[in-house]
PDB file of N, CA and C in Angstrom:
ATOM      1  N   UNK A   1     -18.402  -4.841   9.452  1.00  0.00           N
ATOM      2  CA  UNK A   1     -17.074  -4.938   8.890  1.00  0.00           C
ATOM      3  C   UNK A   1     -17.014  -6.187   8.007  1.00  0.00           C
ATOM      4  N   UNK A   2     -16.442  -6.060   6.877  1.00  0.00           N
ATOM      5  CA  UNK A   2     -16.586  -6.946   5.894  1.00  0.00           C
ATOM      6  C   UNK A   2     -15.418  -8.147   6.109  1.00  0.00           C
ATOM      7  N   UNK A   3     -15.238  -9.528   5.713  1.00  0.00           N
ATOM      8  CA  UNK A   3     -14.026 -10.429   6.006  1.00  0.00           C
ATOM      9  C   UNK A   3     -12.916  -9.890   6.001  1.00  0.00           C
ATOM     10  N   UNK A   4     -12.966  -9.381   4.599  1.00  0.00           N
ATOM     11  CA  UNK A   4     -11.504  -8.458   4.716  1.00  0.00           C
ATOM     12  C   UNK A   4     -10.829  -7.369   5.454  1.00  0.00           C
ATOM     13  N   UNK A   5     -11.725  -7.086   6.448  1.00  0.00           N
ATOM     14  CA  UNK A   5     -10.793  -6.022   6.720  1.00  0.00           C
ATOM     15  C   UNK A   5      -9.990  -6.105   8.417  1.00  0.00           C
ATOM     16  N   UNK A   6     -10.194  -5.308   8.812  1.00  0.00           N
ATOM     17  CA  UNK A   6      -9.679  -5.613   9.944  1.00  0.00           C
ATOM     18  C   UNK A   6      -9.416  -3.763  10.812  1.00  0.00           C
ATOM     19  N   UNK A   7      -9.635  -4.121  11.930  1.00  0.00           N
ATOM     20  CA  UNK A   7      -9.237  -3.205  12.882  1.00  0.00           C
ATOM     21  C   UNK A   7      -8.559  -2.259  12.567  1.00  0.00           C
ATOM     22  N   UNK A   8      -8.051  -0.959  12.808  1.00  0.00           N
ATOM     23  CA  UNK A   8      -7.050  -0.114  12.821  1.00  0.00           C
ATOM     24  C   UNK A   8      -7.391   0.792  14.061  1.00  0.00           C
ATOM     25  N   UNK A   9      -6.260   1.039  15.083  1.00  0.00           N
ATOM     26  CA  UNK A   9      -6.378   2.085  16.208  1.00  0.00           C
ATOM     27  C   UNK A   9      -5.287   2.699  15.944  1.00  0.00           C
ATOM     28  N   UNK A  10      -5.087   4.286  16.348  1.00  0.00           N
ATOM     29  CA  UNK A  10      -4.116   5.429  15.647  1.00  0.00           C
ATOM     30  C   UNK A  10      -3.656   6.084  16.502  1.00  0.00           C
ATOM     31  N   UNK A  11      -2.569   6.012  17.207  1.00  0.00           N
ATOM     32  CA  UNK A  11      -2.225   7.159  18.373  1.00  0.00           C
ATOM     33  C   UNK A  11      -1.680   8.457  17.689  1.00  0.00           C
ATOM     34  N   UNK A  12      -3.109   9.610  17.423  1.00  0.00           N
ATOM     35  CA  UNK A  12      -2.559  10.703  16.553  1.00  0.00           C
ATOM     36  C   UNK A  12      -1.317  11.268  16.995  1.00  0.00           C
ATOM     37  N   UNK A  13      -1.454  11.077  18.470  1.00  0.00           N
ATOM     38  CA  UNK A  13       0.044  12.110  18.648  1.00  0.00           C
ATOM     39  C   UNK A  13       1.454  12.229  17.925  1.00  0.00           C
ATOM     40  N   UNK A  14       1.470  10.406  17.596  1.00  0.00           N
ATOM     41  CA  UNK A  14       2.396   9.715  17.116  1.00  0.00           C
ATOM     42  C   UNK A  14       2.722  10.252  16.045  1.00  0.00           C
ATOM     43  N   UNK A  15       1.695  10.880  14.911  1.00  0.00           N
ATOM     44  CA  UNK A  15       1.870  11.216  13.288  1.00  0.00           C
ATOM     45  C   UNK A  15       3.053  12.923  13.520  1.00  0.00           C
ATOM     46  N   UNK A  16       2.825  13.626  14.807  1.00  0.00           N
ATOM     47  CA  UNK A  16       3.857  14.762  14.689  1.00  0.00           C
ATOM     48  C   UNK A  16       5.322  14.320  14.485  1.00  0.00           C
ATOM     49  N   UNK A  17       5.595  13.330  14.771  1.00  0.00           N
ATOM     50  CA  UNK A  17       7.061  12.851  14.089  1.00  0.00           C
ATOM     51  C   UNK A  17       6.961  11.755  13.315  1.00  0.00           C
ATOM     52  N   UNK A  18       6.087  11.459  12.674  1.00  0.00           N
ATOM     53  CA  UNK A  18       6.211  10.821  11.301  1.00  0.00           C
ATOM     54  C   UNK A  18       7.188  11.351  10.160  1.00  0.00           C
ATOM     55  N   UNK A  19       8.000  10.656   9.357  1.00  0.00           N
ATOM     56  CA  UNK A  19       8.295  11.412   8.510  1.00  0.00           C
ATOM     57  C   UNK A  19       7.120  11.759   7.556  1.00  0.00           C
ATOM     58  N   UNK A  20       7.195  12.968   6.603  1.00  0.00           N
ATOM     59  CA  UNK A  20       6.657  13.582   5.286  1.00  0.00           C
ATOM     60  C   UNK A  20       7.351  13.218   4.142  1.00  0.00           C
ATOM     61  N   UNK A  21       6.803  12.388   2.948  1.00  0.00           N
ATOM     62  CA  UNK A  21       7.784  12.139   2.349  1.00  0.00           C
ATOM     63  C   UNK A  21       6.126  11.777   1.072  1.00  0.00           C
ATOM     64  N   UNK A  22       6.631  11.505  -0.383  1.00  0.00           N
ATOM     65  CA  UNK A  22       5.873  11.536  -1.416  1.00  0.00           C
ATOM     66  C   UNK A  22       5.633  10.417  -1.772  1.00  0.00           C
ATOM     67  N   UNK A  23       4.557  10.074  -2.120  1.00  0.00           N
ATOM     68  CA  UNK A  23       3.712   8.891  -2.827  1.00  0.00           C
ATOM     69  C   UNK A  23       3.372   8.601  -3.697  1.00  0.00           C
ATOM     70  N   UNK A  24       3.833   7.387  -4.838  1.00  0.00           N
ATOM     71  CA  UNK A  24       3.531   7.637  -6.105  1.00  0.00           C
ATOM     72  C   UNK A  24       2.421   6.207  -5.909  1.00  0.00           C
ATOM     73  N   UNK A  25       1.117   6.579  -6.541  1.00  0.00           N
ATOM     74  CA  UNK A  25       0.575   5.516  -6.777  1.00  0.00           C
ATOM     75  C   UNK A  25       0.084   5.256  -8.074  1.00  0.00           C
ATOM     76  N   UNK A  26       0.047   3.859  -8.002  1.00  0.00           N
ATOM     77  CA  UNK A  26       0.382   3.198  -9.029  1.00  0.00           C
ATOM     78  C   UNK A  26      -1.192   2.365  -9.688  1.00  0.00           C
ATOM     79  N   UNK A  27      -2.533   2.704  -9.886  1.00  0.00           N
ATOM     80  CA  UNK A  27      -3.194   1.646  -9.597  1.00  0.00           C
ATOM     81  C   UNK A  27      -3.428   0.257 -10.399  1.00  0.00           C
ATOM     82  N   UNK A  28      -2.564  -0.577 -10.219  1.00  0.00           N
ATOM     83  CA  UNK A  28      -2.551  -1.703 -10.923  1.00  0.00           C
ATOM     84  C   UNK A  28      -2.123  -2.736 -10.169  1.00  0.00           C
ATOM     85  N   UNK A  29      -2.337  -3.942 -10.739  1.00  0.00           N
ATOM     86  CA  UNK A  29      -1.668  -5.300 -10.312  1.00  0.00           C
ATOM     87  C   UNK A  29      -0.258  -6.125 -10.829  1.00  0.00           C
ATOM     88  N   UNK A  30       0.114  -6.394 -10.090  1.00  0.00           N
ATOM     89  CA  UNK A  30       1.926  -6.940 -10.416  1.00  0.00           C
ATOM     90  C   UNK A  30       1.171  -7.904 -10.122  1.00  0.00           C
ATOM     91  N   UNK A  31       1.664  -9.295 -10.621  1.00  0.00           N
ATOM     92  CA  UNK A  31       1.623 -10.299 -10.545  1.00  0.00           C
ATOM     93  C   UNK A  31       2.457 -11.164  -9.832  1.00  0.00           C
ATOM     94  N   UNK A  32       3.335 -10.654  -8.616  1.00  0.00           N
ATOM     95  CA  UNK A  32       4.115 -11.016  -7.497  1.00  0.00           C
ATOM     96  C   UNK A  32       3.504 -10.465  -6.150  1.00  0.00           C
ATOM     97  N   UNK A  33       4.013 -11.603  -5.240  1.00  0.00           N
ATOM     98  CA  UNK A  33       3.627 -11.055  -4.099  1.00  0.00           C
ATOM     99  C   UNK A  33       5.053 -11.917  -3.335  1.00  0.00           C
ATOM    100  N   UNK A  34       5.271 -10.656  -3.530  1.00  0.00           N
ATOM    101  CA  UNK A  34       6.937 -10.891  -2.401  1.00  0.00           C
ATOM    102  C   UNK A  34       7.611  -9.414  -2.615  1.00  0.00           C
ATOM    103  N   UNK A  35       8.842  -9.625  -1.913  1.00  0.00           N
ATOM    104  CA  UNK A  35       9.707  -8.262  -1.677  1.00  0.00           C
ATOM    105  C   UNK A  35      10.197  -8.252  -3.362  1.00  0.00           C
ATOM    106  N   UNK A  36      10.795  -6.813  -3.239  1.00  0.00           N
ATOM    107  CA  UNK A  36      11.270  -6.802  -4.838  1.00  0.00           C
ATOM    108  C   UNK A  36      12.590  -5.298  -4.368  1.00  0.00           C
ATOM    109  N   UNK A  37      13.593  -5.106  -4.608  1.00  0.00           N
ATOM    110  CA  UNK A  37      14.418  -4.216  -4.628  1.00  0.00           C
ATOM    111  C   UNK A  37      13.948  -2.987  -5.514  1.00  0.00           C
ATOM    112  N   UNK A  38      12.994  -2.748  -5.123  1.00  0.00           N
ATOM    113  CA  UNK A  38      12.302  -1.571  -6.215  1.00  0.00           C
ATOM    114  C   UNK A  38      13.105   0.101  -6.032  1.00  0.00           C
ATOM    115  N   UNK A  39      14.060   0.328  -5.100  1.00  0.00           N
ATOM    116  CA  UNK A  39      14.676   1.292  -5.410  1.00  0.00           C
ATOM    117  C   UNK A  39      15.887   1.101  -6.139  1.00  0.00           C
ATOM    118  N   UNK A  40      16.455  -0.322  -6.502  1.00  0.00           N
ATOM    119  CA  UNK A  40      17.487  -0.096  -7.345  1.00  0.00           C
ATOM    120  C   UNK A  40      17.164  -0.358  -8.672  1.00  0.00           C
ATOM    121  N   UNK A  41      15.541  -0.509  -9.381  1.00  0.00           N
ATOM    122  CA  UNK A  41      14.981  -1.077 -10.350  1.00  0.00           C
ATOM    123  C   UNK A  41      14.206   0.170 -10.898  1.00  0.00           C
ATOM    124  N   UNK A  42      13.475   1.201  -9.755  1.00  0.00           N
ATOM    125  CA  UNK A  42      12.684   1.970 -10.058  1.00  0.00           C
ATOM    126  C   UNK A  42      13.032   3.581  -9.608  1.00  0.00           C
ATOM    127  N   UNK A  43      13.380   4.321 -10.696  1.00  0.00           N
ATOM    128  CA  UNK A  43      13.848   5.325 -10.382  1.00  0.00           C
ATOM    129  C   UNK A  43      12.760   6.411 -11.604  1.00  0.00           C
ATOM    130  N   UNK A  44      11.160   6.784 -11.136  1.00  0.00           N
ATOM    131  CA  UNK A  44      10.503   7.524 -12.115  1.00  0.00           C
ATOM    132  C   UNK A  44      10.941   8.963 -12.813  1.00  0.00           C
ATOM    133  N   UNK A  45      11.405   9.083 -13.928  1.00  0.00           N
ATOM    134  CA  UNK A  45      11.674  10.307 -14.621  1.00  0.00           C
ATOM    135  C   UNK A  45      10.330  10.568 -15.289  1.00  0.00           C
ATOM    136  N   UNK A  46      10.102  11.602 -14.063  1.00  0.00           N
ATOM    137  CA  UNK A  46       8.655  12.560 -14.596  1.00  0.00           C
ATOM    138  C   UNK A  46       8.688  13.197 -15.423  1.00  0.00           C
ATOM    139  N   UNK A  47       8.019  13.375 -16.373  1.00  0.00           N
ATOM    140  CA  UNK A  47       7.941  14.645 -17.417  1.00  0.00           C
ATOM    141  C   UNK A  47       7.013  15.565 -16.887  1.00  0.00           C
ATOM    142  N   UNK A  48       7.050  16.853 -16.848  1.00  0.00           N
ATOM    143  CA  UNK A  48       5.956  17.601 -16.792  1.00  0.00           C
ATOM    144  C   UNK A  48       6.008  18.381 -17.395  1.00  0.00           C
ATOM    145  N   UNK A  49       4.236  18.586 -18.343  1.00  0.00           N
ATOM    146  CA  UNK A  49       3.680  19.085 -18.749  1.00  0.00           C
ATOM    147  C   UNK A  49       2.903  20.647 -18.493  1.00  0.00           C
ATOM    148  N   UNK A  50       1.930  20.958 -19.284  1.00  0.00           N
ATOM    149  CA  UNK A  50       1.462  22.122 -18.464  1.00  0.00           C
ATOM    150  C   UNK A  50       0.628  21.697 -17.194  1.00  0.00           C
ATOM    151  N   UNK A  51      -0.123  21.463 -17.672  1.00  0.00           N
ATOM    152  CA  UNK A  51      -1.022  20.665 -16.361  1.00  0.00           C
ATOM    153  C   UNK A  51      -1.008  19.016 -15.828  1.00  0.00           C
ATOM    154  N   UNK A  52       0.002  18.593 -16.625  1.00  0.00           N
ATOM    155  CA  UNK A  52      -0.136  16.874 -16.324  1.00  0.00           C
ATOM    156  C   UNK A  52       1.507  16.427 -16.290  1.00  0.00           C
ATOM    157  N   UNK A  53       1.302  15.221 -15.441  1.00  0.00           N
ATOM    158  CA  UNK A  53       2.793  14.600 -15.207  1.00  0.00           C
ATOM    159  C   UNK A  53       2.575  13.655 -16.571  1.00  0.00           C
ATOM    160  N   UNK A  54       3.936  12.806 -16.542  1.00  0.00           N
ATOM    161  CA  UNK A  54       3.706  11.656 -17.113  1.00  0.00           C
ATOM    162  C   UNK A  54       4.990  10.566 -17.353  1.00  0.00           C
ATOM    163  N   UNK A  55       4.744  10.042 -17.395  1.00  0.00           N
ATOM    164  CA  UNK A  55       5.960   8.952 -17.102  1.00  0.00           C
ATOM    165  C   UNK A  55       5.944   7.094 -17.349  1.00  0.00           C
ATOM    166  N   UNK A  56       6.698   6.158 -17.723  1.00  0.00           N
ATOM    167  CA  UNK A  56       6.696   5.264 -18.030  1.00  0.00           C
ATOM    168  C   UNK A  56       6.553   4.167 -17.351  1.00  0.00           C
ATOM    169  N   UNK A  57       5.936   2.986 -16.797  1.00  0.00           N
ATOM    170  CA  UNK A  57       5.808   1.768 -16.272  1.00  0.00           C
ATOM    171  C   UNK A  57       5.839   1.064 -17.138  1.00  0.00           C
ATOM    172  N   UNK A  58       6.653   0.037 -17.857  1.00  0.00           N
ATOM    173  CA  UNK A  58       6.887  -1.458 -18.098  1.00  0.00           C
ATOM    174  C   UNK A  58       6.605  -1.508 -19.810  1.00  0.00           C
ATOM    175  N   UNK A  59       7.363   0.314 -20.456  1.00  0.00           N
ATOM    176  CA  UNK A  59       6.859   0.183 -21.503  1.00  0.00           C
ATOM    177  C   UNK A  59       5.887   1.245 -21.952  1.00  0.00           C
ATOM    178  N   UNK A  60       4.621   1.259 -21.469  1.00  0.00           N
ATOM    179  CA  UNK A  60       3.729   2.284 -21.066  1.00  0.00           C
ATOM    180  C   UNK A  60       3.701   3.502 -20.727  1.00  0.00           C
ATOM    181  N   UNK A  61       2.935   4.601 -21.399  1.00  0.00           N
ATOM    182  CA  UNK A  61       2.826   5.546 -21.159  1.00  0.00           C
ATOM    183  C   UNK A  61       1.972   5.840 -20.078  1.00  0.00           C
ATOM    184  N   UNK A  62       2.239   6.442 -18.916  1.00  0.00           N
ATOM    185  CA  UNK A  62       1.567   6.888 -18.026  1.00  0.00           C
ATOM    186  C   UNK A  62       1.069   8.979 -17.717  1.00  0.00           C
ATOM    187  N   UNK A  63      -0.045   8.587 -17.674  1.00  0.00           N
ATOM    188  CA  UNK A  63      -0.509  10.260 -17.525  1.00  0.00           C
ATOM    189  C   UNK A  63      -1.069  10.598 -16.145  1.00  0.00           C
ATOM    190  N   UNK A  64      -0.240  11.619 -15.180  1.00  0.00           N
ATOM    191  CA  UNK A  64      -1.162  11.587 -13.913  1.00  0.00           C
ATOM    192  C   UNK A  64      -1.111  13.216 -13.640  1.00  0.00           C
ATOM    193  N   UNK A  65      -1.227  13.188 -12.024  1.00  0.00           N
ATOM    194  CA  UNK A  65      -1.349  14.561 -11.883  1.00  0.00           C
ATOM    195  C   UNK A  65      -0.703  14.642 -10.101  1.00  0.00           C
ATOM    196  N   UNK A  66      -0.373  15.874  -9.831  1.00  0.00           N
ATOM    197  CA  UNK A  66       0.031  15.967  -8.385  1.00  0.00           C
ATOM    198  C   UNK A  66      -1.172  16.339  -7.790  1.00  0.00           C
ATOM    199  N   UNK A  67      -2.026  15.437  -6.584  1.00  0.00           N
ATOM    200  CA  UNK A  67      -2.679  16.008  -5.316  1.00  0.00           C
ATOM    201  C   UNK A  67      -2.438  16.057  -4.215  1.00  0.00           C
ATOM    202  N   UNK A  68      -2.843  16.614  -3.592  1.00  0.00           N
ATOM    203  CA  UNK A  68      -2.258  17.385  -2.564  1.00  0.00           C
ATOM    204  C   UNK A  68      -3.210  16.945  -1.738  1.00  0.00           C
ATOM    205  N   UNK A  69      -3.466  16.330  -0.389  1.00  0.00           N
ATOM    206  CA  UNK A  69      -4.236  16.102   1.250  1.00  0.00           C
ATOM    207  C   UNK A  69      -5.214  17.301   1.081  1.00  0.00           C
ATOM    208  N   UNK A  70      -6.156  17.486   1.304  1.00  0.00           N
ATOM    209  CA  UNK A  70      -7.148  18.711   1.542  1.00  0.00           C
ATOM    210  C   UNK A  70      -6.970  18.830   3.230  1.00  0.00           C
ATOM    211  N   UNK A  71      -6.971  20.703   2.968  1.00  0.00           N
ATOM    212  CA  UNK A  71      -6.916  20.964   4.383  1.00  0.00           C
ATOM    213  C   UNK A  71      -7.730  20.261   5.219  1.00  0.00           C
ATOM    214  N   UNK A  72      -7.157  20.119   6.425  1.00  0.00           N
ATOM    215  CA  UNK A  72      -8.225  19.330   7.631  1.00  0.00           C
ATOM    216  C   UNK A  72      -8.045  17.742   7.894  1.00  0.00           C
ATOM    217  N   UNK A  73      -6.964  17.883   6.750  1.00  0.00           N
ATOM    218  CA  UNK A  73      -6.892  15.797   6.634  1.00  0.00           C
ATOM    219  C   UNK A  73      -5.549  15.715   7.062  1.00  0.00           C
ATOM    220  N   UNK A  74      -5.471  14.171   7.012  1.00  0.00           N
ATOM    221  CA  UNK A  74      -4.398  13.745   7.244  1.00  0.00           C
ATOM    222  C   UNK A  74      -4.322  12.704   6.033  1.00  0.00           C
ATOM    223  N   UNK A  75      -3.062  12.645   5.170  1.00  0.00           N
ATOM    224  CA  UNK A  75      -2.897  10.974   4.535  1.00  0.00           C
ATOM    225  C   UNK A  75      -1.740  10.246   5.253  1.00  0.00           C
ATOM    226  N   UNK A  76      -2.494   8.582   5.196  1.00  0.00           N
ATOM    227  CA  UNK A  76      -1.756   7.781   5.681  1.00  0.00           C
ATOM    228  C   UNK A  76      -1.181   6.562   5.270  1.00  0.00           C
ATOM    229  N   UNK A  77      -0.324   5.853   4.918  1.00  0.00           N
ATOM    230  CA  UNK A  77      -0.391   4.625   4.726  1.00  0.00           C
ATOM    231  C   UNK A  77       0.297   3.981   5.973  1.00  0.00           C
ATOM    232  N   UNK A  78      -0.452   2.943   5.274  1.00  0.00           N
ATOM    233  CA  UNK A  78      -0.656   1.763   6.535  1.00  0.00           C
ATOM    234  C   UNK A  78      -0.173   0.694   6.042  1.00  0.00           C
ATOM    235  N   UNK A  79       0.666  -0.122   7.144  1.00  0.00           N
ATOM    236  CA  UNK A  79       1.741  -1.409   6.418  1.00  0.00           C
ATOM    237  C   UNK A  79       0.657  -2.313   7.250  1.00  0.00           C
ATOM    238  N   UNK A  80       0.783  -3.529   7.009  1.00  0.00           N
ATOM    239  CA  UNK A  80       0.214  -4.772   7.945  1.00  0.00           C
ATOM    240  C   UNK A  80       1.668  -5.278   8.329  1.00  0.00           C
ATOM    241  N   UNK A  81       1.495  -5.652   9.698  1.00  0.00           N
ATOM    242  CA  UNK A  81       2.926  -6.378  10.190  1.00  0.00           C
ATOM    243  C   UNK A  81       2.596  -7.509  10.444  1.00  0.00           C
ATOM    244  N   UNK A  82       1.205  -7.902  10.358  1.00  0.00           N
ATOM    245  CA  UNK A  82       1.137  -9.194  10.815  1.00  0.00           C
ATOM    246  C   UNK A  82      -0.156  -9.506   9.567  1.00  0.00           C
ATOM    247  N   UNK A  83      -0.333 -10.413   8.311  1.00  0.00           N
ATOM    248  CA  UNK A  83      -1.447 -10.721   7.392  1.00  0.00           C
ATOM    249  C   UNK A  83      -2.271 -11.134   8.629  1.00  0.00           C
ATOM    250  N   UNK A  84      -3.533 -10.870   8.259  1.00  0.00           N
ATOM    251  CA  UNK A  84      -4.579 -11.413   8.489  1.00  0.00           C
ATOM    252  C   UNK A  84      -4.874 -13.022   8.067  1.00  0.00           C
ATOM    253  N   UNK A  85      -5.545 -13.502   8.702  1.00  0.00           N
ATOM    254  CA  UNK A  85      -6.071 -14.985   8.634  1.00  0.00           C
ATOM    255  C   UNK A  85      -6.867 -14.863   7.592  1.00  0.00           C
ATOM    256  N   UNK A  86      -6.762 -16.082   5.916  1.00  0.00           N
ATOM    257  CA  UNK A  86      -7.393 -15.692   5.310  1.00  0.00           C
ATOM    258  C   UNK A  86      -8.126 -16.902   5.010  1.00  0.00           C
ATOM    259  N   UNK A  87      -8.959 -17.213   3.755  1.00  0.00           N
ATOM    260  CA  UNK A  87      -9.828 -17.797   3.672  1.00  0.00           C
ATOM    261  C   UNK A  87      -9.368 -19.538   3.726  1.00  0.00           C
ATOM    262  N   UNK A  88      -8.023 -19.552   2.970  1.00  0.00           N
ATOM    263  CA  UNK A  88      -7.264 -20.718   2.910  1.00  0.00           C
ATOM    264  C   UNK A  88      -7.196 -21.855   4.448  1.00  0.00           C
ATOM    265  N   UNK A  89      -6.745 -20.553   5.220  1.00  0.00           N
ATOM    266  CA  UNK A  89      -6.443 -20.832   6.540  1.00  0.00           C
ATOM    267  C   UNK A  89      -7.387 -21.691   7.289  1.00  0.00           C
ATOM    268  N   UNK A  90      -7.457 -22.944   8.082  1.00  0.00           N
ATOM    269  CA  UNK A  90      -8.534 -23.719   8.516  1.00  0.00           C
ATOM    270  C   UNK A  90      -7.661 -23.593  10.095  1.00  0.00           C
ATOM    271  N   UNK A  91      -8.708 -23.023  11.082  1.00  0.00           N
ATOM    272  CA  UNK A  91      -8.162 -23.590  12.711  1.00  0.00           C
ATOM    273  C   UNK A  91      -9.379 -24.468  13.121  1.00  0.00           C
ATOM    274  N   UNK A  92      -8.530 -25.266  13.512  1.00  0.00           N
ATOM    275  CA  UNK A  92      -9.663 -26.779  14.002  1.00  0.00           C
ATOM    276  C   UNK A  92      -8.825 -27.339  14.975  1.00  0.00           C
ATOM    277  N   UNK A  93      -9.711 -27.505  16.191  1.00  0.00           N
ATOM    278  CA  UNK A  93      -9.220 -28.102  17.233  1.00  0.00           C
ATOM    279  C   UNK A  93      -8.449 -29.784  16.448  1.00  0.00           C
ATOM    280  N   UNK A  94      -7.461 -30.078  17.481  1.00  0.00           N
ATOM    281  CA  UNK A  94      -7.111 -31.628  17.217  1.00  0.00           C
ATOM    282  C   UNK A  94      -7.621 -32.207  17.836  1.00  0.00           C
ATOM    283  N   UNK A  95      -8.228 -33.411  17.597  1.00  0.00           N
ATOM    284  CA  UNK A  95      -8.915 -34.541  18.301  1.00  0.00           C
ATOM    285  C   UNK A  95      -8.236 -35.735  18.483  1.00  0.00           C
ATOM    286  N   UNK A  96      -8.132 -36.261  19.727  1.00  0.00           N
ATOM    287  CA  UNK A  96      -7.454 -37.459  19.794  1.00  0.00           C
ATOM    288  C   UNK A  96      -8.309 -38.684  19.887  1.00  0.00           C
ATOM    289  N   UNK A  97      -7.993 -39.878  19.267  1.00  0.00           N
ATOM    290  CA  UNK A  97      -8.472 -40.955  19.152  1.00  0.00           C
ATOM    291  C   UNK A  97      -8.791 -41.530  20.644  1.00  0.00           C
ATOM    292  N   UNK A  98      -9.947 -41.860  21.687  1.00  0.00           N
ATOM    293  CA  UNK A  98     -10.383 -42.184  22.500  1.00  0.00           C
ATOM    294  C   UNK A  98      -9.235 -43.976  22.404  1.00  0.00           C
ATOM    295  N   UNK A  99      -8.583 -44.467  23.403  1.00  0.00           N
ATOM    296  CA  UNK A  99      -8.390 -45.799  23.615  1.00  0.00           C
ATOM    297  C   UNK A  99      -9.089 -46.864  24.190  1.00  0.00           C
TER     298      UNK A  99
END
Protein backbone atom coordinates (compact mmCIF):
# COMPACT_ATOMS: atom_id res chain seq x y z
CA UNK A 1 0.00 0.00 0.00
CA UNK A 2 1.40 3.16 -1.13
CA UNK A 3 1.68 6.51 1.60
CA UNK A 4 -1.26 7.69 0.25
CA UNK A 5 -3.68 5.59 0.72
CA UNK A 6 -5.30 4.11 3.36
CA UNK A 7 -7.64 1.31 4.50
CA UNK A 8 -11.25 0.96 3.41
CA UNK A 9 -13.71 -1.86 5.08
CA UNK A 10 -17.46 -2.01 3.49
CA UNK A 11 -20.43 -3.46 5.25
CA UNK A 12 -22.15 -4.50 1.80
CA UNK A 13 -25.34 -4.98 3.44
CA UNK A 14 -25.33 -1.37 4.23
CA UNK A 15 -25.28 -0.22 0.24
CA UNK A 16 -29.27 -1.81 0.00
CA UNK A 17 -30.36 1.48 1.51
CA UNK A 18 -27.97 3.74 0.16
CA UNK A 19 -29.47 6.31 -1.74
CA UNK A 20 -29.10 6.08 -5.94
CA UNK A 21 -28.55 9.28 -7.14
CA UNK A 22 -26.12 10.72 -10.34
CA UNK A 23 -22.58 11.72 -10.64
CA UNK A 24 -21.12 14.25 -12.60
CA UNK A 25 -17.43 14.06 -12.84
CA UNK A 26 -15.44 16.55 -13.41
CA UNK A 27 -11.67 15.62 -14.07
CA UNK A 28 -9.79 18.61 -13.10
CA UNK A 29 -8.26 20.73 -10.41
CA UNK A 30 -9.89 23.81 -8.55
CA UNK A 31 -7.50 25.53 -6.92
CA UNK A 32 -9.40 25.58 -3.40
CA UNK A 33 -9.56 23.29 -0.85
CA UNK A 34 -12.42 24.15 1.37
CA UNK A 35 -16.30 23.92 1.32
CA UNK A 36 -17.90 25.93 -1.50
CA UNK A 37 -21.96 26.26 -1.82
CA UNK A 38 -21.80 24.51 -5.12
CA UNK A 39 -25.55 23.88 -5.35
CA UNK A 40 -26.46 27.45 -5.29
CA UNK A 41 -23.47 28.29 -7.86
CA UNK A 42 -23.74 25.10 -9.96
CA UNK A 43 -26.70 24.15 -11.69
CA UNK A 44 -25.32 22.01 -15.23
CA UNK A 45 -27.57 22.67 -18.37
CA UNK A 46 -26.75 19.65 -20.45
CA UNK A 47 -27.09 19.77 -24.02
CA UNK A 48 -27.59 16.61 -25.71
CA UNK A 49 -26.51 15.62 -28.72
CA UNK A 50 -26.83 12.49 -30.79
CA UNK A 51 -24.37 10.56 -29.07
CA UNK A 52 -22.62 13.13 -26.73
CA UNK A 53 -23.55 15.44 -23.76
CA UNK A 54 -22.04 18.71 -23.39
CA UNK A 55 -22.01 21.51 -21.26
CA UNK A 56 -20.06 24.51 -19.77
CA UNK A 57 -17.44 24.84 -16.75
CA UNK A 58 -15.89 28.32 -16.12
CA UNK A 59 -16.37 29.44 -19.70
CA UNK A 60 -15.43 26.18 -21.42
CA UNK A 61 -16.82 23.93 -23.52
CA UNK A 62 -17.24 20.59 -22.15
CA UNK A 63 -17.91 17.23 -24.19
CA UNK A 64 -18.86 13.97 -22.26
CA UNK A 65 -20.94 11.03 -22.33
CA UNK A 66 -23.44 9.00 -19.94
CA UNK A 67 -21.93 5.55 -18.34
CA UNK A 68 -23.57 3.41 -16.79
CA UNK A 69 -21.87 0.67 -13.67
CA UNK A 70 -21.40 -2.64 -15.71
CA UNK A 71 -23.47 -5.42 -14.63
CA UNK A 72 -21.97 -7.24 -11.57
CA UNK A 73 -20.55 -3.94 -10.05
CA UNK A 74 -21.21 -1.71 -7.72
CA UNK A 75 -20.13 2.30 -7.91
CA UNK A 76 -19.13 4.03 -4.94
CA UNK A 77 -17.99 7.13 -3.58
CA UNK A 78 -16.25 7.45 -0.68
CA UNK A 79 -16.00 10.67 1.65
CA UNK A 80 -12.95 10.69 4.23
CA UNK A 81 -14.32 11.83 7.66
CA UNK A 82 -11.28 11.93 9.16
CA UNK A 83 -7.81 13.28 6.53
CA UNK A 84 -5.19 11.15 6.85
CA UNK A 85 -1.81 12.13 8.47
CA UNK A 86 0.18 13.71 5.85
CA UNK A 87 3.62 14.39 4.99
CA UNK A 88 3.68 17.95 6.72
CA UNK A 89 2.55 16.34 9.88
CA UNK A 90 5.65 15.50 12.39
CA UNK A 91 4.61 13.15 15.74
CA UNK A 92 7.57 13.23 18.04
CA UNK A 93 7.56 12.30 21.44
CA UNK A 94 8.23 15.47 23.95
CA UNK A 95 11.28 15.35 25.86
CA UNK A 96 11.81 16.91 29.05
CA UNK A 97 14.91 18.60 30.14
CA UNK A 98 16.59 16.14 32.88
CA UNK A 99 17.23 18.63 36.30
Amino acid sequence: MSESSSPVRLDLSSLREAPQDVLHLLPCEVEHNGSAPVDRYFTPAIRQGSQEKSVSFRGRSLKGQEVMVPQGYVGLVLKEDQRPCTEEEIHAPVLKKEQ
